[in-house]
Structure formats: C-alpha cells, structure tokens
N, C-alpha and C. Protein backbone atom coordinates (compact mmCIF):
# COMPACT_ATOMS: atom_id res chain seq x y z
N UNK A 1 77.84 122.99 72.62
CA UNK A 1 77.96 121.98 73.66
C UNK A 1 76.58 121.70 74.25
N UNK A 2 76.41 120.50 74.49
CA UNK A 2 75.24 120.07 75.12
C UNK A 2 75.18 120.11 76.43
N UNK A 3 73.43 119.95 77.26
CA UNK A 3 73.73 120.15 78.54
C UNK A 3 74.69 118.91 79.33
N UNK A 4 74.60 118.11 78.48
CA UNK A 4 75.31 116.75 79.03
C UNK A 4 76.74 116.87 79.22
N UNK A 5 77.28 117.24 78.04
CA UNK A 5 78.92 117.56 78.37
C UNK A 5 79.54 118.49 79.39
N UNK A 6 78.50 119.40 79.19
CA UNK A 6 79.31 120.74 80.59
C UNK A 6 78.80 119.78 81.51
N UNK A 7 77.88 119.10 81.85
CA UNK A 7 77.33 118.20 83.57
C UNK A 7 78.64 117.32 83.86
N UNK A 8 79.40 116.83 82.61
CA UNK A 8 80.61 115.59 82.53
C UNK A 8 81.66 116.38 83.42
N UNK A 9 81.93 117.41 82.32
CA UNK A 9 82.90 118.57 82.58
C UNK A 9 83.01 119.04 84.34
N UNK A 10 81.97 119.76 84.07
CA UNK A 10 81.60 120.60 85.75
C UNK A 10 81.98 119.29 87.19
N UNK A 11 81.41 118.10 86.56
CA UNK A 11 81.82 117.07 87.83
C UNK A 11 83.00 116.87 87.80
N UNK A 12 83.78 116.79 86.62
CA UNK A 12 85.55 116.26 86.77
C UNK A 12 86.37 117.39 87.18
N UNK A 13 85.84 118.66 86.93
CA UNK A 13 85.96 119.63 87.50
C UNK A 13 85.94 119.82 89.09
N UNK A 14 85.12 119.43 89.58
CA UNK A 14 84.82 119.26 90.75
C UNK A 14 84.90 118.46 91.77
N UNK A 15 85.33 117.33 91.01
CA UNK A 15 86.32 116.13 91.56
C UNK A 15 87.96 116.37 91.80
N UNK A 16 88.23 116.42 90.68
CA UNK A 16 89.93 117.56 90.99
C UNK A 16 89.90 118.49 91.95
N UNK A 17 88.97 119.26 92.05
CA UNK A 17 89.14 120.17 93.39
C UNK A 17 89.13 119.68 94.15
N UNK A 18 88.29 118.48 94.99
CA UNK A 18 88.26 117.52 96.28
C UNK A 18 89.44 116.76 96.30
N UNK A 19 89.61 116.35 95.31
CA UNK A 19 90.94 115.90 95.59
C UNK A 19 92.38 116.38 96.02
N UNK A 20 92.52 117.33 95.12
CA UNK A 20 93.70 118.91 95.33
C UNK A 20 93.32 119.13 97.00
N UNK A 21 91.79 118.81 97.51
CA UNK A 21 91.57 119.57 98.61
C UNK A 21 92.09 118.68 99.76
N UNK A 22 91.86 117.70 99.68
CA UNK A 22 91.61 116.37 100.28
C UNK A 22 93.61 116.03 100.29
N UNK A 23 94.34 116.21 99.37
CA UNK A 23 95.44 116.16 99.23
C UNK A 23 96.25 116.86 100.01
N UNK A 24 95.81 118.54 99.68
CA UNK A 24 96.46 119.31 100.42
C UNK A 24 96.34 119.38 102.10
N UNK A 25 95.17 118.54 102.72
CA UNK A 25 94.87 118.11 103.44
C UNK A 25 95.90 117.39 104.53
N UNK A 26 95.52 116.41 103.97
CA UNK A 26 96.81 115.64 104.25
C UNK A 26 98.09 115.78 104.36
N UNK A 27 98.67 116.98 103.14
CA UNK A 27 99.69 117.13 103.52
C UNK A 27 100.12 118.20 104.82
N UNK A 28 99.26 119.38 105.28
CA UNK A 28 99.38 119.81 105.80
C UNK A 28 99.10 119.04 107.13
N UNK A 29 98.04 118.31 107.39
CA UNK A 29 98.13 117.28 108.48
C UNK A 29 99.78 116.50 108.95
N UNK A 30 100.28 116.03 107.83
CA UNK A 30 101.61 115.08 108.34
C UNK A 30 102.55 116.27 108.65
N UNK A 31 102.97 117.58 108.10
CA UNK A 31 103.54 118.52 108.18
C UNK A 31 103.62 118.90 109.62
N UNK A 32 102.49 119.13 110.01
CA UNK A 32 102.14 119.63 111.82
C UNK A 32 102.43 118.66 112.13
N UNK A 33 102.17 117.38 112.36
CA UNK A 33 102.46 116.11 113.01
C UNK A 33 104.29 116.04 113.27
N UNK A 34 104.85 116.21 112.23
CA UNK A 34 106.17 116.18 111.73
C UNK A 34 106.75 117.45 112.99
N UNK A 35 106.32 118.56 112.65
CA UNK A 35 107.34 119.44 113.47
C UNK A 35 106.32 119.61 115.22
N UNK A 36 105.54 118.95 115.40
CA UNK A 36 105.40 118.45 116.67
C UNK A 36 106.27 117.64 117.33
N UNK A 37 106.19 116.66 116.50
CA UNK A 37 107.53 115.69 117.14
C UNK A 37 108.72 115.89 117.17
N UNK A 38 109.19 116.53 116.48
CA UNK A 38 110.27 117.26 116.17
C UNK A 38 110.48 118.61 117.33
N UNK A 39 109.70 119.42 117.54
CA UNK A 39 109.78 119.74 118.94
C UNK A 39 109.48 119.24 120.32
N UNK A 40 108.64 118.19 120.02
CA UNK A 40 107.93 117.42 121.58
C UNK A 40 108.51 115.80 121.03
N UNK A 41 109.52 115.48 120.66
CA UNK A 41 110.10 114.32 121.46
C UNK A 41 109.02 113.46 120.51
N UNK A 42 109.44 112.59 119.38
CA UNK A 42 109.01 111.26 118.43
C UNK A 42 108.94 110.05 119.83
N UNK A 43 107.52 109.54 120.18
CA UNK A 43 106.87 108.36 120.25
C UNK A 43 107.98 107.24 120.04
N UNK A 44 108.80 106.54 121.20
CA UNK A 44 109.59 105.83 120.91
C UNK A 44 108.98 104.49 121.31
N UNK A 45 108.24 104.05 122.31
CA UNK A 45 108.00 102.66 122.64
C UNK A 45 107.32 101.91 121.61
N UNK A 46 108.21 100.93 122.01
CA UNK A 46 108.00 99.72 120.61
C UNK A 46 109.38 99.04 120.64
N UNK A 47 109.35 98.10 119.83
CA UNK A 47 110.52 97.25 119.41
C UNK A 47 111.31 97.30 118.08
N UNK A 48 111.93 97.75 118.09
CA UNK A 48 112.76 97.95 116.74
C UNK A 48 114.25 96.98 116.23
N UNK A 49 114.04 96.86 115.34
CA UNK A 49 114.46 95.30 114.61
C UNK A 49 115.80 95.84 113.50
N UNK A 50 116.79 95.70 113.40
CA UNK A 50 117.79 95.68 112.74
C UNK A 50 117.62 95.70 111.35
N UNK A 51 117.45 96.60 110.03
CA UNK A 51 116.50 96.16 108.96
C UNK A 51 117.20 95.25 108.02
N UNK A 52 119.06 95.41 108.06
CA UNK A 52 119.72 94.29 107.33
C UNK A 52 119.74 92.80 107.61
N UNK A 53 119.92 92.90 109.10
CA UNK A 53 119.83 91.10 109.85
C UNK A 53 118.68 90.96 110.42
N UNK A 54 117.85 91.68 111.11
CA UNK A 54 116.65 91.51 111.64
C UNK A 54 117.23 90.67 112.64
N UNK A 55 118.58 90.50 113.44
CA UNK A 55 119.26 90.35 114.35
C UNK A 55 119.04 90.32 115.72
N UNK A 56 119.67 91.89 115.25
CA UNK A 56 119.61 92.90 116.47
C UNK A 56 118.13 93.94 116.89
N UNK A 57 117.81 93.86 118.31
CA UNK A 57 116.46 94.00 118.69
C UNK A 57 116.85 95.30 119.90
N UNK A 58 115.85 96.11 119.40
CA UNK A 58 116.30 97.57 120.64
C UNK A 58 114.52 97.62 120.96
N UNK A 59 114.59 97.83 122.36
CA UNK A 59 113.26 98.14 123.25
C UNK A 59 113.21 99.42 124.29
N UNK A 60 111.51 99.88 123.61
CA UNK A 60 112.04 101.38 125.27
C UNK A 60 110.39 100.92 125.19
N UNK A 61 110.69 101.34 126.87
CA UNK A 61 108.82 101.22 127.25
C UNK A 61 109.01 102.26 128.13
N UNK A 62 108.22 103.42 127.82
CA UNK A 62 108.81 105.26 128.58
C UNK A 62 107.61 104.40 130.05
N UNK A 63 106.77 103.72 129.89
CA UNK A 63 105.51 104.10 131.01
C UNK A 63 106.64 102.81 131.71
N UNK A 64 107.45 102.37 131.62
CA UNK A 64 107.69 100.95 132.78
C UNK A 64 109.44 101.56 133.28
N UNK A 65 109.49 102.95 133.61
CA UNK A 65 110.27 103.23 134.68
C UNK A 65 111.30 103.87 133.61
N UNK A 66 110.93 104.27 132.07
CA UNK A 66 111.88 104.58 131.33
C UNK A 66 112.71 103.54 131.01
N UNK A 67 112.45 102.54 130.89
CA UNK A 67 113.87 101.27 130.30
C UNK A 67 114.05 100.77 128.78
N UNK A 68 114.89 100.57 128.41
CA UNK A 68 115.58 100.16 127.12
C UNK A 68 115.70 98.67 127.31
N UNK A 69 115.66 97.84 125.98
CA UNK A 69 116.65 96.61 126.19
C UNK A 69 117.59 96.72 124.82
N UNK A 70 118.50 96.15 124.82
CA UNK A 70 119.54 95.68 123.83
C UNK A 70 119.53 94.54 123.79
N UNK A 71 119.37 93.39 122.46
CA UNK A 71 118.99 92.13 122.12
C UNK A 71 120.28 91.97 121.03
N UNK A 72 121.49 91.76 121.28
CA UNK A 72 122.44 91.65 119.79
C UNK A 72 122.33 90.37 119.53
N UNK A 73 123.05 90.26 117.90
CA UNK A 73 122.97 89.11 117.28
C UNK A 73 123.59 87.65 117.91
N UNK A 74 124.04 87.71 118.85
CA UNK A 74 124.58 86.75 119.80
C UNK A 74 123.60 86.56 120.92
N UNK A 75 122.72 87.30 120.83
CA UNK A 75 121.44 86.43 122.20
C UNK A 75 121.93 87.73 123.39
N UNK A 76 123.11 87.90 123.06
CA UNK A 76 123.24 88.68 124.91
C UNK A 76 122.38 89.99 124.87
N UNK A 77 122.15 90.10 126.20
CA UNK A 77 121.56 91.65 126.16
C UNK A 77 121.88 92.91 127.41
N UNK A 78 121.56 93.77 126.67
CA UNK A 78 122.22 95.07 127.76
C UNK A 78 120.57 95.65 127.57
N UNK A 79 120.68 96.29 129.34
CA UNK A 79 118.85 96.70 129.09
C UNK A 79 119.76 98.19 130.46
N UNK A 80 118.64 98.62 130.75
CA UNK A 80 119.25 99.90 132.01
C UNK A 80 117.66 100.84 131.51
N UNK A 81 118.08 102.27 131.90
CA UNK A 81 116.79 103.40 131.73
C UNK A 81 117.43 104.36 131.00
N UNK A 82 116.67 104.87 130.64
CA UNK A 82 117.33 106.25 129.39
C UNK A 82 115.93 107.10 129.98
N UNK A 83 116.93 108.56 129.70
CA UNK A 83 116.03 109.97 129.80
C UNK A 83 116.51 110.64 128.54
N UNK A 84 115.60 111.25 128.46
CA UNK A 84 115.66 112.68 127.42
C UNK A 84 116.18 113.58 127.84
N UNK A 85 116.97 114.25 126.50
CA UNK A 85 117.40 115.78 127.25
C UNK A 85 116.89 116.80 127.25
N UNK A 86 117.58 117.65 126.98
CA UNK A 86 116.81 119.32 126.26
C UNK A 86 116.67 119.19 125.07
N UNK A 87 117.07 118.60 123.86
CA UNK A 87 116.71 118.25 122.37
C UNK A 87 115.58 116.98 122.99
N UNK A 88 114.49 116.46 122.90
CA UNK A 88 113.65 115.51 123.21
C UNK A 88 113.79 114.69 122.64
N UNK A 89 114.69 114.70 120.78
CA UNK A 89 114.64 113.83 119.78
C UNK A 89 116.19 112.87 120.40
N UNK A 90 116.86 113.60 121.48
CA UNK A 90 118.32 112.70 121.91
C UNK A 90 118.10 112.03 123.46
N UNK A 91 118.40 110.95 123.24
CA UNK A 91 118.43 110.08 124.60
C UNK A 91 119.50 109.87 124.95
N UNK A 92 119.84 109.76 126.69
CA UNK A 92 120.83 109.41 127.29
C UNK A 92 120.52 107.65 127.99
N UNK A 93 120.82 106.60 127.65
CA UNK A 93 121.24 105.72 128.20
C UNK A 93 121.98 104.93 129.22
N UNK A 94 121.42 104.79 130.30
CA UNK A 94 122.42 104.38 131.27
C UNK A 94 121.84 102.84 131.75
N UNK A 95 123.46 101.81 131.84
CA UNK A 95 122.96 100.58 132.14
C UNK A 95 122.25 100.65 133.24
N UNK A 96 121.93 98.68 133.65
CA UNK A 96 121.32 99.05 134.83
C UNK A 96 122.10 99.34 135.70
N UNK A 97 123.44 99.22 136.14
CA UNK A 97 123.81 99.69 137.24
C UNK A 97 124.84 100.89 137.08
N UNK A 98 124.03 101.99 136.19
CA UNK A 98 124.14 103.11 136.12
C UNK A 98 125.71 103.79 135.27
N UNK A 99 126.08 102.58 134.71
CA UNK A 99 127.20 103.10 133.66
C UNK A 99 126.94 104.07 132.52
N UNK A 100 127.47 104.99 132.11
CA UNK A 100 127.20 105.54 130.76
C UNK A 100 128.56 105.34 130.09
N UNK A 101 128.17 105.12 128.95
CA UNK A 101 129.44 104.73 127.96
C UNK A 101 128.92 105.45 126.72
N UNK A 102 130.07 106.01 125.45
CA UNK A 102 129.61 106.55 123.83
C UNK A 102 130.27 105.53 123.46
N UNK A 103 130.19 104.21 123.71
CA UNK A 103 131.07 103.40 122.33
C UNK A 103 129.86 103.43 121.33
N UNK A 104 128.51 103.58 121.14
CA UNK A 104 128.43 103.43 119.91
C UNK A 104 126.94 104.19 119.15
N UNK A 105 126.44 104.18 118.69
CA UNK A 105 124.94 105.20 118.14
C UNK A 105 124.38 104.66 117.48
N UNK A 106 122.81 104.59 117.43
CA UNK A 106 122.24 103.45 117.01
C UNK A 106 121.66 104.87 116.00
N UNK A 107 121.30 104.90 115.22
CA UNK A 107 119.91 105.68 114.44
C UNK A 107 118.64 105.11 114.75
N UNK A 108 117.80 105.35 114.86
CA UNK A 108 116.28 104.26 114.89
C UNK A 108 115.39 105.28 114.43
N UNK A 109 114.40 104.73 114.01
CA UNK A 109 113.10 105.44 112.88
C UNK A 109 111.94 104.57 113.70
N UNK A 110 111.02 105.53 114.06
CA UNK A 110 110.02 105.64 114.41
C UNK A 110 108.89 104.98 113.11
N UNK A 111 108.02 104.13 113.62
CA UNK A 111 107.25 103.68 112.18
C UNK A 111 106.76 104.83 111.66
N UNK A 112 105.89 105.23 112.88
CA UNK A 112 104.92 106.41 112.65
C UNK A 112 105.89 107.38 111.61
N UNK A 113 107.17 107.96 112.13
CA UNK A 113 107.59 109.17 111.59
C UNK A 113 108.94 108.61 110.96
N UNK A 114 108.98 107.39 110.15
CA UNK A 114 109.97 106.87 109.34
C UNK A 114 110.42 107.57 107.82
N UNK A 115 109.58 108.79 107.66
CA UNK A 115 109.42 109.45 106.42
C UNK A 115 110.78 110.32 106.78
N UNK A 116 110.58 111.49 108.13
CA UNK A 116 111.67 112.20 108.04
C UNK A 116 112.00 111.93 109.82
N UNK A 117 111.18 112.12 109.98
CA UNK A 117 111.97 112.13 111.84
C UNK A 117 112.99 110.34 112.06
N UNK A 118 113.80 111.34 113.29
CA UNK A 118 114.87 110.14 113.70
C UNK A 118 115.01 110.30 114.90
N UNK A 119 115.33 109.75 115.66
CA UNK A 119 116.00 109.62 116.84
C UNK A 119 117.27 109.31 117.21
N UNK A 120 118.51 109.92 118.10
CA UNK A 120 119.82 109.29 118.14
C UNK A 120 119.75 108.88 119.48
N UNK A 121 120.28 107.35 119.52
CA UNK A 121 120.98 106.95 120.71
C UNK A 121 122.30 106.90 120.83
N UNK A 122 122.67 106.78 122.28
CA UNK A 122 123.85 106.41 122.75
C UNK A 122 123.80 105.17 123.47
N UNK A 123 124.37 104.08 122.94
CA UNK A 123 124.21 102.64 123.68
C UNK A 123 125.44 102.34 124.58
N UNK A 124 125.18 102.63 125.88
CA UNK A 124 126.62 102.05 126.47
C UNK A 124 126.47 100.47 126.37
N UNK A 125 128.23 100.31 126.49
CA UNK A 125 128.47 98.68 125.91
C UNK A 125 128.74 98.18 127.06
C-alpha cells in the first residue's frame, strides 16, 4: 500500500468517527431534552391547528394570565384559564366563568416535542 491510500483510508476513517460522534451527540441531546419535559411540563404556548381540517384552532399563552382559546369549525369559541397539575404534562381547563366540564380530550403535540411527548387536555364544552 502506498502512502496515499492509508492518507484516503485514515481520513474516511476519521470522518465516520465525527460523525458516529456528532450523531451520538445529538441523540443524547434530544434524549435529555425529552425526559426534561416530560418531568418539567412540554412548552405549550402557541396555536395549534386541527391536522385533518385545519378547522379547529386551540390557544394557551401561560405569560397572559394562563388562558386557552377554543376556535371550532363553526367560528364559535370557548376561551377561560387552565393550570397544571402534579403530572405538568396534564391540564385542567376552566371556562371563563369558571365551569369545569370532561365532555371531551383533545391530544395536542408540541412542535418542538412532536416526536414523542404529548400533552392531554380536558376541554369543557
């Protein structure tokens, strides 16, 4: 073998390792990220969009007094404040003038943590 081929070798060699490194990286990065949120409560504010009809529209803004809105496919809307419980990943919902109702459970996925984390609501109607 020439000195040229082991120099080819030794770099692809050594590229696979940065990468493997750089990989494993990452994965251990989203991993911690993952069971952070998973114990400290998934990043909910934002607007989240119905993914079959793109319809129905759910809103939480935690910094503007804790409030939700509900946007259904008919225009009407139900809005009130929601708290967290002792699980951080479950919210309690209450309208605005303080009804709680279980008619129904939304699932919602976090962009950020749409891989595995979820969140459950309870939407009173």
């Amino acid at each position: 073998m020439n000195r040229r081929t082991i120099s080819i070798a030794l770099a692809v060699v050594c590229l696979a390792v940065l990468l493997g490194a750089a990989g494993q990286f990452a994965i251990n990065r989203e991993t911690s990220y993952m069971q952070e949120c998973v114990s400290e409560g998934f990043a909910i504010d934002g607007y989240y969009r119905d993914d079959k009809t793109s319809l129905e529209t759910l809103a939480f803004h935690e910094e503007d007094n804790h409030r939700w809105q509900l946007v259904d496919k008919d225009g009407s809307c139900l809005d009130g404040q929601f708290k967290r419980t002792d699980d951080p990943n479950i919210l309690v919902l209450t309208r605005e003038y303080g009804e709680k109702s279980v008619r129904s459970t939304w699932r919602i996925f976090r962009a950020a943590a749409i891989r595995v984390g979820s969140t459950y609501l309870e939407i009173p109607r």
